[in-house]
C-alpha atoms as a PDB file:
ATOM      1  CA  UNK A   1      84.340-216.143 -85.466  1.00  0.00           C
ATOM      2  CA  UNK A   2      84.011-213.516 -88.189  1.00  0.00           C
ATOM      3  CA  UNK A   3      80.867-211.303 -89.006  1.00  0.00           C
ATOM      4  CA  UNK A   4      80.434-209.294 -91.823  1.00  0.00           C
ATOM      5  CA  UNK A   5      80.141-205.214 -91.401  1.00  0.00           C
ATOM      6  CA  UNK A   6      76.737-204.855 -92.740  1.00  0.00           C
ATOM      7  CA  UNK A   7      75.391-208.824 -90.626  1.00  0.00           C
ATOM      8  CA  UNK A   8      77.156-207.171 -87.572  1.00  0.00           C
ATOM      9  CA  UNK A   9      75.904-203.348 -87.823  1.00  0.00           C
ATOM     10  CA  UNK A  10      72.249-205.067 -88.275  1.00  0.00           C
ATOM     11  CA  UNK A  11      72.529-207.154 -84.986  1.00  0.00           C
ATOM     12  CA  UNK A  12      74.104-204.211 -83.059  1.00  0.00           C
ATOM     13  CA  UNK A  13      71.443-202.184 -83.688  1.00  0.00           C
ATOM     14  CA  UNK A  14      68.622-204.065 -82.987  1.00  0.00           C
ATOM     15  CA  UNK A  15      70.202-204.974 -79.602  1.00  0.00           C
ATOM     16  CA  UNK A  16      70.600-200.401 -79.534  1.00  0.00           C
ATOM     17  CA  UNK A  17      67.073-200.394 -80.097  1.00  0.00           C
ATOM     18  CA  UNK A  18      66.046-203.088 -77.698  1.00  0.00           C
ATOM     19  CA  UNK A  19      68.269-201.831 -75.202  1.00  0.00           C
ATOM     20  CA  UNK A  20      67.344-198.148 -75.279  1.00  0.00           C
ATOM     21  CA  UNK A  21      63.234-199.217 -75.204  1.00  0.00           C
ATOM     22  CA  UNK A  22      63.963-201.405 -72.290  1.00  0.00           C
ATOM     23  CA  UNK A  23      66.087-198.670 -70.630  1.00  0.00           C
ATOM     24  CA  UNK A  24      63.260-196.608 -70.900  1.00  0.00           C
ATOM     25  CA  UNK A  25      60.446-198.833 -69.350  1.00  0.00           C
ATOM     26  CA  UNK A  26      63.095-199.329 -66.515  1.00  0.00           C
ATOM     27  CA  UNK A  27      63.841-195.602 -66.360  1.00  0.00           C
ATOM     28  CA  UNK A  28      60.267-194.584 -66.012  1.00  0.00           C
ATOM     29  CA  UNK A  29      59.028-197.816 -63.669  1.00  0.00           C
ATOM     30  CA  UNK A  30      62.208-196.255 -61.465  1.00  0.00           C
ATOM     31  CA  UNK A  31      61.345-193.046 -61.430  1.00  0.00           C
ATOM     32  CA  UNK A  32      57.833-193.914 -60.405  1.00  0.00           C
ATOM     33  CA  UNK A  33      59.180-196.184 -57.565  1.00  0.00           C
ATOM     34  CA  UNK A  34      61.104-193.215 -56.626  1.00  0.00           C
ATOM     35  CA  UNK A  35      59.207-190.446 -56.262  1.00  0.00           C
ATOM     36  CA  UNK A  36      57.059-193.192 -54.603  1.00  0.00           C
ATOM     37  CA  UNK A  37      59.416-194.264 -51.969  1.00  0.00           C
ATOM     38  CA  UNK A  38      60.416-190.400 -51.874  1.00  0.00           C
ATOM     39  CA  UNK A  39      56.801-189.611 -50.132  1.00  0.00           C
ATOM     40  CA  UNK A  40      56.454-193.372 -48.229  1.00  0.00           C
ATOM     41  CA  UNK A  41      60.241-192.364 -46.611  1.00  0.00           C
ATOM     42  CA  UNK A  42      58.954-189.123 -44.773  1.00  0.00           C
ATOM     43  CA  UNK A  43      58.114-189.573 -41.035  1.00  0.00           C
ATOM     44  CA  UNK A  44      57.390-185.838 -40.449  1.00  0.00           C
ATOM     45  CA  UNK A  45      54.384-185.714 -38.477  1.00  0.00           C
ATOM     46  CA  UNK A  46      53.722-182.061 -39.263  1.00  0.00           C
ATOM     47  CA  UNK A  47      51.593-180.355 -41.856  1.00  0.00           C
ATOM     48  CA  UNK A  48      49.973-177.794 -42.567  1.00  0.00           C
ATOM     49  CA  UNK A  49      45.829-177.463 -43.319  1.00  0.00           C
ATOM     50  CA  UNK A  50      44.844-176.145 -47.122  1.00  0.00           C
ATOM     51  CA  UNK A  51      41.846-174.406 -45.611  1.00  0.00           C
ATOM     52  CA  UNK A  52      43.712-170.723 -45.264  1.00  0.00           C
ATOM     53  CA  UNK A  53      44.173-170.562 -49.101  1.00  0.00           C
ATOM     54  CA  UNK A  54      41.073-171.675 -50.011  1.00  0.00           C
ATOM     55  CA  UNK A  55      39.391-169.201 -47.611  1.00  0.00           C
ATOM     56  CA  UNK A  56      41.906-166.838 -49.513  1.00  0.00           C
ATOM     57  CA  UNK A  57      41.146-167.349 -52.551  1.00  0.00           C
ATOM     58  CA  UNK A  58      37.240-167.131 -52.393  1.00  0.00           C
ATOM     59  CA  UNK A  59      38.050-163.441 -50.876  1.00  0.00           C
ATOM     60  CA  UNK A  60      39.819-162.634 -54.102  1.00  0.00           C
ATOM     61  CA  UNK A  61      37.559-164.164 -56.301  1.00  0.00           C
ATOM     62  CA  UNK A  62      40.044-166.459 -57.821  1.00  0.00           C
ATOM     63  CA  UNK A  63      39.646-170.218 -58.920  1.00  0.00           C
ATOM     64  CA  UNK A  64      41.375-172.480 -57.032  1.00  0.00           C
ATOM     65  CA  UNK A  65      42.676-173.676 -60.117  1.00  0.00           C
ATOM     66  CA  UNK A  66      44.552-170.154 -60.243  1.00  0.00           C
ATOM     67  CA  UNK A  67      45.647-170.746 -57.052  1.00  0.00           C
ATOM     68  CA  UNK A  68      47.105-173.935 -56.984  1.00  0.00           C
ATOM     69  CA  UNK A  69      51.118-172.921 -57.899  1.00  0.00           C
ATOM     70  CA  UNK A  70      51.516-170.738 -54.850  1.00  0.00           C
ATOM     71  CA  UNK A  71      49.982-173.045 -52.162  1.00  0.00           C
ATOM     72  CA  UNK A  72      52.561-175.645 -52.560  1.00  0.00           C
ATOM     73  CA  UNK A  73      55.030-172.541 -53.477  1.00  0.00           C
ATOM     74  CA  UNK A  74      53.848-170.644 -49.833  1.00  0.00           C
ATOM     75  CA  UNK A  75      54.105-173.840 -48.131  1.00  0.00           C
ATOM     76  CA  UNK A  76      57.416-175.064 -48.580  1.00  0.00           C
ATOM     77  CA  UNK A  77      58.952-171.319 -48.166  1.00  0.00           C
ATOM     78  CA  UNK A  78      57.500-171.086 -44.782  1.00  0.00           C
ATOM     79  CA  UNK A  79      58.863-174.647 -44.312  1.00  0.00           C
ATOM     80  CA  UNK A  80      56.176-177.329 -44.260  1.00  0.00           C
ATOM     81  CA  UNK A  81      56.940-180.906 -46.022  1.00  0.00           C
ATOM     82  CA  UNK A  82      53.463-182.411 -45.261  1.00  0.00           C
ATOM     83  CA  UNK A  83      50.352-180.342 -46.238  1.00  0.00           C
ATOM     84  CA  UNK A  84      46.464-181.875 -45.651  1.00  0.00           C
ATOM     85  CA  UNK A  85      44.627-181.382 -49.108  1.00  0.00           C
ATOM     86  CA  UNK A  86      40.776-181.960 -49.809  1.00  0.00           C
ATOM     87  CA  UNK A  87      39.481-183.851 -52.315  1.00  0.00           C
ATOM     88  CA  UNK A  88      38.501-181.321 -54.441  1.00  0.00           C
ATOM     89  CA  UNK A  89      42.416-181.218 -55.348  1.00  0.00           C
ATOM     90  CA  UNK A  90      42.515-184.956 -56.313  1.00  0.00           C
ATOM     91  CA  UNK A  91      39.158-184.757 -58.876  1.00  0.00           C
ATOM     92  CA  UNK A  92      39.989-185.065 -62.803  1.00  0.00           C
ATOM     93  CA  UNK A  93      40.525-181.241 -63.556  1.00  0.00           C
ATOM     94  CA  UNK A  94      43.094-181.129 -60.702  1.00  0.00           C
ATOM     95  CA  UNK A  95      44.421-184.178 -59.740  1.00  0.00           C
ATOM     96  CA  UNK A  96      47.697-184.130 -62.449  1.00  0.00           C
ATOM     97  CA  UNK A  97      48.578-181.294 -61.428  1.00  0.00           C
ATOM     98  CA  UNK A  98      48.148-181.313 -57.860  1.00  0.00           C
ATOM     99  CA  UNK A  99      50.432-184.351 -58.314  1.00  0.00           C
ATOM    100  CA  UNK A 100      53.169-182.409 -60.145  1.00  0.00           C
ATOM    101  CA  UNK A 101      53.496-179.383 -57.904  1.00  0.00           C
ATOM    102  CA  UNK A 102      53.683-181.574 -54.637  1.00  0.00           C
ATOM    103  CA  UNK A 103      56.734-182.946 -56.521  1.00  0.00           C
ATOM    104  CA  UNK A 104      57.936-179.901 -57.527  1.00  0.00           C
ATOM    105  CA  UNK A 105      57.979-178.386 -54.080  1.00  0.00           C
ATOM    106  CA  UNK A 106      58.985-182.025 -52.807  1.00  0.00           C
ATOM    107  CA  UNK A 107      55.670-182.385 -50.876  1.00  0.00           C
ATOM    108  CA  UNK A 108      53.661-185.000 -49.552  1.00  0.00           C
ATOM    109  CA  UNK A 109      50.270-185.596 -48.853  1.00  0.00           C
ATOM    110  CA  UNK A 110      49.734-187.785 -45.948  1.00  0.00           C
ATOM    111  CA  UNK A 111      46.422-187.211 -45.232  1.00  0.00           C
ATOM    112  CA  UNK A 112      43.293-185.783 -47.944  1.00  0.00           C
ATOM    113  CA  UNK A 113      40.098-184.160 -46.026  1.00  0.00           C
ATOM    114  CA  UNK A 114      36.726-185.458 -46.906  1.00  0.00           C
ATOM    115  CA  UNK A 115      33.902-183.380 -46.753  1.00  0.00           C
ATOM    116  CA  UNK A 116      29.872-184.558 -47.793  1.00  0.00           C
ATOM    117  CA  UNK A 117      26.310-185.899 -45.859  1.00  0.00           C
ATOM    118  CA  UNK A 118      26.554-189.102 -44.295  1.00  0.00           C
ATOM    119  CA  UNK A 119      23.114-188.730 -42.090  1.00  0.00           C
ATOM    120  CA  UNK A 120      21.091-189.399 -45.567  1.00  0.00           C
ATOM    121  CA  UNK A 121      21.286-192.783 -47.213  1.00  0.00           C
ATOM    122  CA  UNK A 122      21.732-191.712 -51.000  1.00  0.00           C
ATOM    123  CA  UNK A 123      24.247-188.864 -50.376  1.00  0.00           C
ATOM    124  CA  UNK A 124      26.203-190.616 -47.924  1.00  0.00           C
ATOM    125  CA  UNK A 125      26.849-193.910 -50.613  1.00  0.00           C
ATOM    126  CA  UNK A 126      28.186-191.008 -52.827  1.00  0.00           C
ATOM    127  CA  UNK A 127      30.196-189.798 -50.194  1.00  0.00           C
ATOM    128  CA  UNK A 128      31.757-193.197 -49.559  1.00  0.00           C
ATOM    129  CA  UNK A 129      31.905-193.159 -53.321  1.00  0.00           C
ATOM    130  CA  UNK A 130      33.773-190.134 -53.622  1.00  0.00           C
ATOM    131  CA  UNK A 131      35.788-190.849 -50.257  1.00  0.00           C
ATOM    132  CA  UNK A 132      37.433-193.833 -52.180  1.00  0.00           C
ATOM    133  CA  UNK A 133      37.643-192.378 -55.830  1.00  0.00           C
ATOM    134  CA  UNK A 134      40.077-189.335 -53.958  1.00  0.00           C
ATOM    135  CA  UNK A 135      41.946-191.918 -51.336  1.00  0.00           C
ATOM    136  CA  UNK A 136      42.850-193.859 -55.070  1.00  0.00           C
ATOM    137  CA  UNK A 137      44.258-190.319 -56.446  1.00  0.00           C
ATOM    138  CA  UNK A 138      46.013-189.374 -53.484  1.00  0.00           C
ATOM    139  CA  UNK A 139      48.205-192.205 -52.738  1.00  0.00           C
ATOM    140  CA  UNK A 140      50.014-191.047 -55.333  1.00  0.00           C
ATOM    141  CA  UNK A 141      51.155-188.365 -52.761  1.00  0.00           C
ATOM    142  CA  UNK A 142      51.933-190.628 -49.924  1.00  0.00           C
ATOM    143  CA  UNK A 143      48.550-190.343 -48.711  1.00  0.00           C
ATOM    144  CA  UNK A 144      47.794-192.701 -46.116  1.00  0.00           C
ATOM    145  CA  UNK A 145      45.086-191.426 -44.235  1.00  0.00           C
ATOM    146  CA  UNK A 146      41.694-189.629 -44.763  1.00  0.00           C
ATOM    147  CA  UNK A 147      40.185-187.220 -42.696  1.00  0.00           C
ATOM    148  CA  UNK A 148      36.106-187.716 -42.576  1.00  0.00           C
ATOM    149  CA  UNK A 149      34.083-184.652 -41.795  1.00  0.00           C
ATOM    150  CA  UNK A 150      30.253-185.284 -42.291  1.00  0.00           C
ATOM    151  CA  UNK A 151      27.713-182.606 -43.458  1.00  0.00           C
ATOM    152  CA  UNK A 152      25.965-181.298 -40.708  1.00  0.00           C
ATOM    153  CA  UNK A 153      22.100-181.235 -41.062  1.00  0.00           C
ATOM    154  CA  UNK A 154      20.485-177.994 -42.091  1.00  0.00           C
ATOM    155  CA  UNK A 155      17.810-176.941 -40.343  1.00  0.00           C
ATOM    156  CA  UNK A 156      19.249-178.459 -36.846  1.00  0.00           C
ATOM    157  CA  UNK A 157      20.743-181.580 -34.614  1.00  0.00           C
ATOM    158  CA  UNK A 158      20.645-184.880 -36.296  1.00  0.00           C
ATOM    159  CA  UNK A 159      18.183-187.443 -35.137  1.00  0.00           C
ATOM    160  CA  UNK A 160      18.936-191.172 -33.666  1.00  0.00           C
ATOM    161  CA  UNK A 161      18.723-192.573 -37.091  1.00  0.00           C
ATOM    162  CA  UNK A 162      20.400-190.460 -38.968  1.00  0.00           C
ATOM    163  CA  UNK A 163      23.273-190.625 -36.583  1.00  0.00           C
ATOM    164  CA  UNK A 164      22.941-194.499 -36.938  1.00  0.00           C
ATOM    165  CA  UNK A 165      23.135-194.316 -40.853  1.00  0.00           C
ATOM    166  CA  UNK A 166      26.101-191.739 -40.529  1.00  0.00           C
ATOM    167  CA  UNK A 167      28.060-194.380 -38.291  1.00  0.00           C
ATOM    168  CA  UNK A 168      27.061-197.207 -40.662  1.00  0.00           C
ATOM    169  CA  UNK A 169      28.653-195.259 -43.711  1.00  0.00           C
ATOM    170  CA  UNK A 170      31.413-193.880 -41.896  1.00  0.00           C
ATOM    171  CA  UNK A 171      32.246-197.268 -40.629  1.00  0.00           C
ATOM    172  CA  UNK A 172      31.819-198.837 -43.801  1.00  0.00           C
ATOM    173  CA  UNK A 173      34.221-196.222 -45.639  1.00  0.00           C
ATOM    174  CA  UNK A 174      36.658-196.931 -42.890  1.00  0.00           C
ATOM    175  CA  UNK A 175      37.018-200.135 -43.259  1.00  0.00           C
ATOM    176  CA  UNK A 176      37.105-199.815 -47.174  1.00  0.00           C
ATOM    177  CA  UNK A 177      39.820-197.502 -46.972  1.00  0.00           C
ATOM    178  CA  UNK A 178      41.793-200.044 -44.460  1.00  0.00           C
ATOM    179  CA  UNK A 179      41.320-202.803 -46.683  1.00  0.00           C
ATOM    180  CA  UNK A 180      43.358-200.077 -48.692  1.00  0.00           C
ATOM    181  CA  UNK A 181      46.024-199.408 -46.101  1.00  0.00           C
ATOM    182  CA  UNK A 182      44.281-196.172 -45.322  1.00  0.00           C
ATOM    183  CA  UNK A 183      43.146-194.497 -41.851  1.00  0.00           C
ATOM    184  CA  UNK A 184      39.363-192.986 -41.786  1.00  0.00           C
ATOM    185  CA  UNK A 185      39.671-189.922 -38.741  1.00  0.00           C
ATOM    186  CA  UNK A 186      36.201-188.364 -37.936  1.00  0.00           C
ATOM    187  CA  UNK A 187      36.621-184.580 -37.568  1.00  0.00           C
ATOM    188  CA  UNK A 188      34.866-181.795 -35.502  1.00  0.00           C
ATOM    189  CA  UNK A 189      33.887-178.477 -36.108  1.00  0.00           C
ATOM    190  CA  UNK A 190      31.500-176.789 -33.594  1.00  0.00           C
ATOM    191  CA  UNK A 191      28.146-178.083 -34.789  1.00  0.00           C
ATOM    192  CA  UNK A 192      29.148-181.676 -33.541  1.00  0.00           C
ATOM    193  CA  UNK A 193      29.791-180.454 -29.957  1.00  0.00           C
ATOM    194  CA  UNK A 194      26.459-179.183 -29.193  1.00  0.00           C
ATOM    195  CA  UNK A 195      23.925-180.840 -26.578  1.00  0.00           C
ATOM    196  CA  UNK A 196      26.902-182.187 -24.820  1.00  0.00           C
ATOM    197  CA  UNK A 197      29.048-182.899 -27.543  1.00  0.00           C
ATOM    198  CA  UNK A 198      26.179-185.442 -28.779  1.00  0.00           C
ATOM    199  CA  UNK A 199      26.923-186.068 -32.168  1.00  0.00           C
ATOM    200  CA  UNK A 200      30.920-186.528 -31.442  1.00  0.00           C
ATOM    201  CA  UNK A 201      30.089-188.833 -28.576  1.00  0.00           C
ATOM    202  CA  UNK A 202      27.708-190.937 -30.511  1.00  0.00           C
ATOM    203  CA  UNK A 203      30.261-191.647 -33.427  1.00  0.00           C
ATOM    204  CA  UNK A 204      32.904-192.048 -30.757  1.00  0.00           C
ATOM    205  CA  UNK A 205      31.117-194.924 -28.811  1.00  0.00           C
ATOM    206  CA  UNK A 206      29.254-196.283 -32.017  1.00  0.00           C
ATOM    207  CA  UNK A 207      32.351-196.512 -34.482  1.00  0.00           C
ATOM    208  CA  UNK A 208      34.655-199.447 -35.291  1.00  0.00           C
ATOM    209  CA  UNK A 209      38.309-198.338 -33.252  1.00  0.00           C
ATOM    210  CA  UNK A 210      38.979-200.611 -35.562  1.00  0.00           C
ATOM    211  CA  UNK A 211      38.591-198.891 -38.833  1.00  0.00           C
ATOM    212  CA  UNK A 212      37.464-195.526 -37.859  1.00  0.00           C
ATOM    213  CA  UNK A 213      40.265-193.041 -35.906  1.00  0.00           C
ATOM    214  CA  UNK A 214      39.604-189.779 -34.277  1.00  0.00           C
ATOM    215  CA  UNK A 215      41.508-186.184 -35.616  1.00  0.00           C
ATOM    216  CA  UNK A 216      40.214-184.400 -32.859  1.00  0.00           C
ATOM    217  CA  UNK A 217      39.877-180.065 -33.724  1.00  0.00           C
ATOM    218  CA  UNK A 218      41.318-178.327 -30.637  1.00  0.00           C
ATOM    219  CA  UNK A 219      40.243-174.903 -31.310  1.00  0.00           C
ATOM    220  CA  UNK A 220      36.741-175.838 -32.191  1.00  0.00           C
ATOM    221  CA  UNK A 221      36.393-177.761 -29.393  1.00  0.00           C
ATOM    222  CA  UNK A 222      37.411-174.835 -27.092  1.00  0.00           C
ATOM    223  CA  UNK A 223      34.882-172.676 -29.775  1.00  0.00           C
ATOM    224  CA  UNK A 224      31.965-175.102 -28.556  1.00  0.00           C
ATOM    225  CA  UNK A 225      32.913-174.611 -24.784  1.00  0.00           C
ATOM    226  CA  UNK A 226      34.485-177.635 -24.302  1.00  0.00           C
ATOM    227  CA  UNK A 227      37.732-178.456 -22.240  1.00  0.00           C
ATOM    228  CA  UNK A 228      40.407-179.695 -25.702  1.00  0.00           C
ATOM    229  CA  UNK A 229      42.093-181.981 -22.516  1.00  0.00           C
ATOM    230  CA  UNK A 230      38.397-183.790 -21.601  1.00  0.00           C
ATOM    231  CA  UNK A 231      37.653-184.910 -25.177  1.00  0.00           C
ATOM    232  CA  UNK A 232      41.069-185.932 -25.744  1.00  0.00           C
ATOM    233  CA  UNK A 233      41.275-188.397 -22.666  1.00  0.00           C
ATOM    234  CA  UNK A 234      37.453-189.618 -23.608  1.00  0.00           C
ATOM    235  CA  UNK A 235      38.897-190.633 -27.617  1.00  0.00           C
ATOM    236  CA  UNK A 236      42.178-192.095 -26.023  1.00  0.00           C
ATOM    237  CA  UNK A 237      44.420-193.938 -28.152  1.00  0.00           C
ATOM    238  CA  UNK A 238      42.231-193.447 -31.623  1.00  0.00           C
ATOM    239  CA  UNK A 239      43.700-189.850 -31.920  1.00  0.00           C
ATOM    240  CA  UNK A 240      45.492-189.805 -34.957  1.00  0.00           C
ATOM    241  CA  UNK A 241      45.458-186.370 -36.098  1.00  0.00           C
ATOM    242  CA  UNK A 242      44.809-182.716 -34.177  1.00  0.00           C
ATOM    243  CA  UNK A 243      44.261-179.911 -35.763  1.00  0.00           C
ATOM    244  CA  UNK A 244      46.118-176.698 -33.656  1.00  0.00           C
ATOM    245  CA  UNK A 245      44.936-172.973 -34.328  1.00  0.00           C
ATOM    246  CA  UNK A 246      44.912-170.026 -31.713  1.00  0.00           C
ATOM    247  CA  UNK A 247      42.918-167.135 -30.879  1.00  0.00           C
ATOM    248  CA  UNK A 248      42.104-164.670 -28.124  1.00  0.00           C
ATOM    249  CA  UNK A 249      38.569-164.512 -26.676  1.00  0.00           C
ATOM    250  CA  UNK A 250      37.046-166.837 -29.235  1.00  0.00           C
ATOM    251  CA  UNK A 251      38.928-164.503 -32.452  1.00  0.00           C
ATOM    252  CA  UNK A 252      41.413-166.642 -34.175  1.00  0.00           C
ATOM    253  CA  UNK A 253      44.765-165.131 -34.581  1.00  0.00           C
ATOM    254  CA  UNK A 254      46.843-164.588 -37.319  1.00  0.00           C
ATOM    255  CA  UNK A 255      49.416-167.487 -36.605  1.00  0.00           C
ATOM    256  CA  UNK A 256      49.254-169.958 -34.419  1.00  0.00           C
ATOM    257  CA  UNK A 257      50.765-168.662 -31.014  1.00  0.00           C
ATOM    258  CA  UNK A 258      51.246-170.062 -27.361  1.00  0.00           C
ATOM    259  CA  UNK A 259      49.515-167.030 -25.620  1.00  0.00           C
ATOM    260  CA  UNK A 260      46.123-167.727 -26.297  1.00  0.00           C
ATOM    261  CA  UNK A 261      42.674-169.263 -25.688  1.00  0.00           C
ATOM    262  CA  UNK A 262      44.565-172.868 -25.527  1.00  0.00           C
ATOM    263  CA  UNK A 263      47.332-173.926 -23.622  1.00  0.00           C
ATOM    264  CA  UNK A 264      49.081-176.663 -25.922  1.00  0.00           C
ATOM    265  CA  UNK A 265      51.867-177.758 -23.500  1.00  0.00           C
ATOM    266  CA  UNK A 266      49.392-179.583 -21.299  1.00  0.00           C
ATOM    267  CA  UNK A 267      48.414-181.589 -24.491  1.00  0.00           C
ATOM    268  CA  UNK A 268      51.679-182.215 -25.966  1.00  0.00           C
ATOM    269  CA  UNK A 269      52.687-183.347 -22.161  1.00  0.00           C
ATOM    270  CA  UNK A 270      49.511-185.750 -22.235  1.00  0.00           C
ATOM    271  CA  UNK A 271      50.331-187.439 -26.190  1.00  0.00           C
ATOM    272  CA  UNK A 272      53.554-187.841 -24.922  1.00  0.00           C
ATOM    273  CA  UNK A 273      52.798-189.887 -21.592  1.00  0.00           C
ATOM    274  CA  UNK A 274      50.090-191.634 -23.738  1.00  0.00           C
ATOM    275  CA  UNK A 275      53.143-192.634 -26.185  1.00  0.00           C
ATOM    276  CA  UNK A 276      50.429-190.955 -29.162  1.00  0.00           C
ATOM    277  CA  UNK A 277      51.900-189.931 -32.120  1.00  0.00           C
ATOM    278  CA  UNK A 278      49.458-187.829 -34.318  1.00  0.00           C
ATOM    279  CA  UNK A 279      49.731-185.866 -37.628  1.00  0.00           C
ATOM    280  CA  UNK A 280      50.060-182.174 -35.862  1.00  0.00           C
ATOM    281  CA  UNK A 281      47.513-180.043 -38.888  1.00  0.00           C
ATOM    282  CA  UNK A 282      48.345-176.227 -38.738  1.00  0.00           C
ATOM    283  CA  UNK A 283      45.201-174.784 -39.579  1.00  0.00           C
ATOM    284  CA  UNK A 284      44.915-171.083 -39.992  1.00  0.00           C
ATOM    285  CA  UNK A 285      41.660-169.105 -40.849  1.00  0.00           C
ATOM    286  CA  UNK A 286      40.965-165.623 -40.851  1.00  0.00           C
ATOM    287  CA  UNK A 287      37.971-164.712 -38.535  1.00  0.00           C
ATOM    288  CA  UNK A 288      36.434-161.072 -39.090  1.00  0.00           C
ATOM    289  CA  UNK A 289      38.252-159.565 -36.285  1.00  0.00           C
ATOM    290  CA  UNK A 290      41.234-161.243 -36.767  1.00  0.00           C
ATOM    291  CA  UNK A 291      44.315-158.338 -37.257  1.00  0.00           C
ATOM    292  CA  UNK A 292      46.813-159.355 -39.689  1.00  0.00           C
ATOM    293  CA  UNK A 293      49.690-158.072 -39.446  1.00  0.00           C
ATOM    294  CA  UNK A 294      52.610-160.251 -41.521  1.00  0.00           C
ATOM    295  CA  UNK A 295      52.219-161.884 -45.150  1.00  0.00           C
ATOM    296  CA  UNK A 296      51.118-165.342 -45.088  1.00  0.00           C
ATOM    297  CA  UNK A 297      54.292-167.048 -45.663  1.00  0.00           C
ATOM    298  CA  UNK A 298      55.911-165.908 -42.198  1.00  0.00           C
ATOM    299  CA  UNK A 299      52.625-166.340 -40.470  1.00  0.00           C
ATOM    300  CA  UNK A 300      52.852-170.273 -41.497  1.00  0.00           C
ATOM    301  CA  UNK A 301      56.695-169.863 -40.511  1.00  0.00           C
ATOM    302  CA  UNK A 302      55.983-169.260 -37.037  1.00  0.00           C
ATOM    303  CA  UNK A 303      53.177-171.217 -36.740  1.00  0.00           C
ATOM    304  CA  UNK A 304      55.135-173.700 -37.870  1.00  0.00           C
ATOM    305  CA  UNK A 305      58.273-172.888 -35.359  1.00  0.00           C
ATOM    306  CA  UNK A 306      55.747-172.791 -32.583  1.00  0.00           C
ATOM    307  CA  UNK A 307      54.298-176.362 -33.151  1.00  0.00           C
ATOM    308  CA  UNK A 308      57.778-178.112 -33.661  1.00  0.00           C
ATOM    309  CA  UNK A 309      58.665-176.581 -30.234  1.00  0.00           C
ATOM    310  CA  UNK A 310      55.893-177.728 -28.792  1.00  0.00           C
ATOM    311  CA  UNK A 311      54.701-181.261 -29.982  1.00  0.00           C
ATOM    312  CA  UNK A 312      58.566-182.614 -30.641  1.00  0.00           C
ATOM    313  CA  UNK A 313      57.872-182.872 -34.242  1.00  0.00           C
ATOM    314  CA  UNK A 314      59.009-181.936 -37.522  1.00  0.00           C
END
């Protein structure tokens, strides 16, 4: 069969043009899938907490808008994959590039850190709200998992029924976020250990194991006066997360070391016989007597070092 030039130069290239926009959906649907399956792929079970750049950054009066390039930057030089973000970093003036720079640095997020009241009815829907709105954003960067850390009550201890309206939310944003595919972990700080560890034993007994994990704060539990190896045995198999920082006589240390306040081996030793597998957080802060003695970037590095050593991961 014989075409003319100008019959065949037409149908070539319309089938150019058609080609290269098709090539172009596929290109971009693959790179998507890619950088997709680039965060699902990574098993590390290591990362490191935002908190010591944010505490940073309010010292220095800087936005943490100006911040944002050297986080991810810091992090990966001192060797982290994984690094625990709050929502604040996944709302509309953020969230793109948050996104970017986790890619840049080749960075996941497996886990985003929720912070607002649950013990009030009103605040806590927007919490739940919010909780799911950030959980949407971040699974963009492998997120899997949220970290829940409700308000405490100004003015002192929460009452029975605001502790039963915090479980009610919690539980109900947990098993939002597993309808998902997500992971809800309630968190500790001190304020939650008081009168016996009240608070964290009521949302331990009165939460759904079902939808609602535990990331269990080792040096504010030793803060509070509690024994980090009692609390861990009481939440069991619904530890998902820990969150490791070190100090001496109550003042947290630069980096997190194996000579403090905490011995670690006895809880890496107990995980292991319990066959648990958590997300290990680094979480450095800077107390007022802390000494600091090395940038920020090696301080991570051996924190980092130190926790591979001890917990077997990476």
């Amino acid at each position: 069969m014989r075409f003319s030039l100008p019959l065949m130069t037409s149908r070539v290239s319309g089938f150019r043009r058609d080609f290269l926009k098709s090539a172009t959906v596929a290109a971009s649907a693959f790179l998507l899938i890619d950088a997709e399956r680039a965060f699902a792929d990574d098993a590390s079970r290591l990362a490191v907490e935002v908190y010591i750049w944010v505490e940073l950054l309010g010292r220095e009066h800087r936005s943490l808008s100006e911040g944002l390039p050297e986080i991810f930057s810091t992090a990966q030089e001192a060797g982290f994959r994984n690094i625990e973000l709050n929502d604040e970093f996944f709302g509309a003036t953020l969230r793109e590039r948050t996104l970017a720079l986790l890619q840049q640095n080749r960075m996941r997020a497996p886990c985003v850190y929720l912070n607002g009241a649950m013990h009030e009815e009103a605040a806590g829907a927007e919490t739940v709200r919010r909780g799911l709105e950030t959980f949407a954003a971040a699974r963009r960067a492998g997120c899997a998992a949220m970290v829940c850390d409700p308000s405490p009550k100004s003015g002192g201890e929460k009452n029975d029924a605001e502790l039963v309206t915090q479980v009610r939310l919690v539980n109900e944003l947990g098993r939002r976020l597993a309808a998902e595919g997500g992971n809800l972990r309630f968190h500790n700080h001190k304020v939650e250990l008081a009168s016996n560890a009240r608070e964290w034993r009521f949302m331990l007994e009165h939460t759904d194991p079902a939808a609602v994990s535990v990331c269990l704060d080792i040096d504010w539990v030793n803060q509070a006066g509690h024994k980090p190896m009692e609390l861990l045995r009481e939440a069991g198999h619904r530890v998902r997360e820990i969150h490791v920082r070190s100090s001496h006589h109550l003042v947290w240390d630069e980096a997190v070391e194996g000579n403090g306040d905490v011995d670690f081996r006895p809880i890496a030793a107990w995980l292991r016989t319990e066959g648990l597998k958590p997300l290990v957080v680094v979480e450095l802060a800077y107390a007022d007597g802390t000494v600091v003695t090395r940038s920020l970037t090696e301080d991570l590095r051996r924190s980092r070092e130190f926790t591979e050593r001890t917990f077997g991961v990476s």
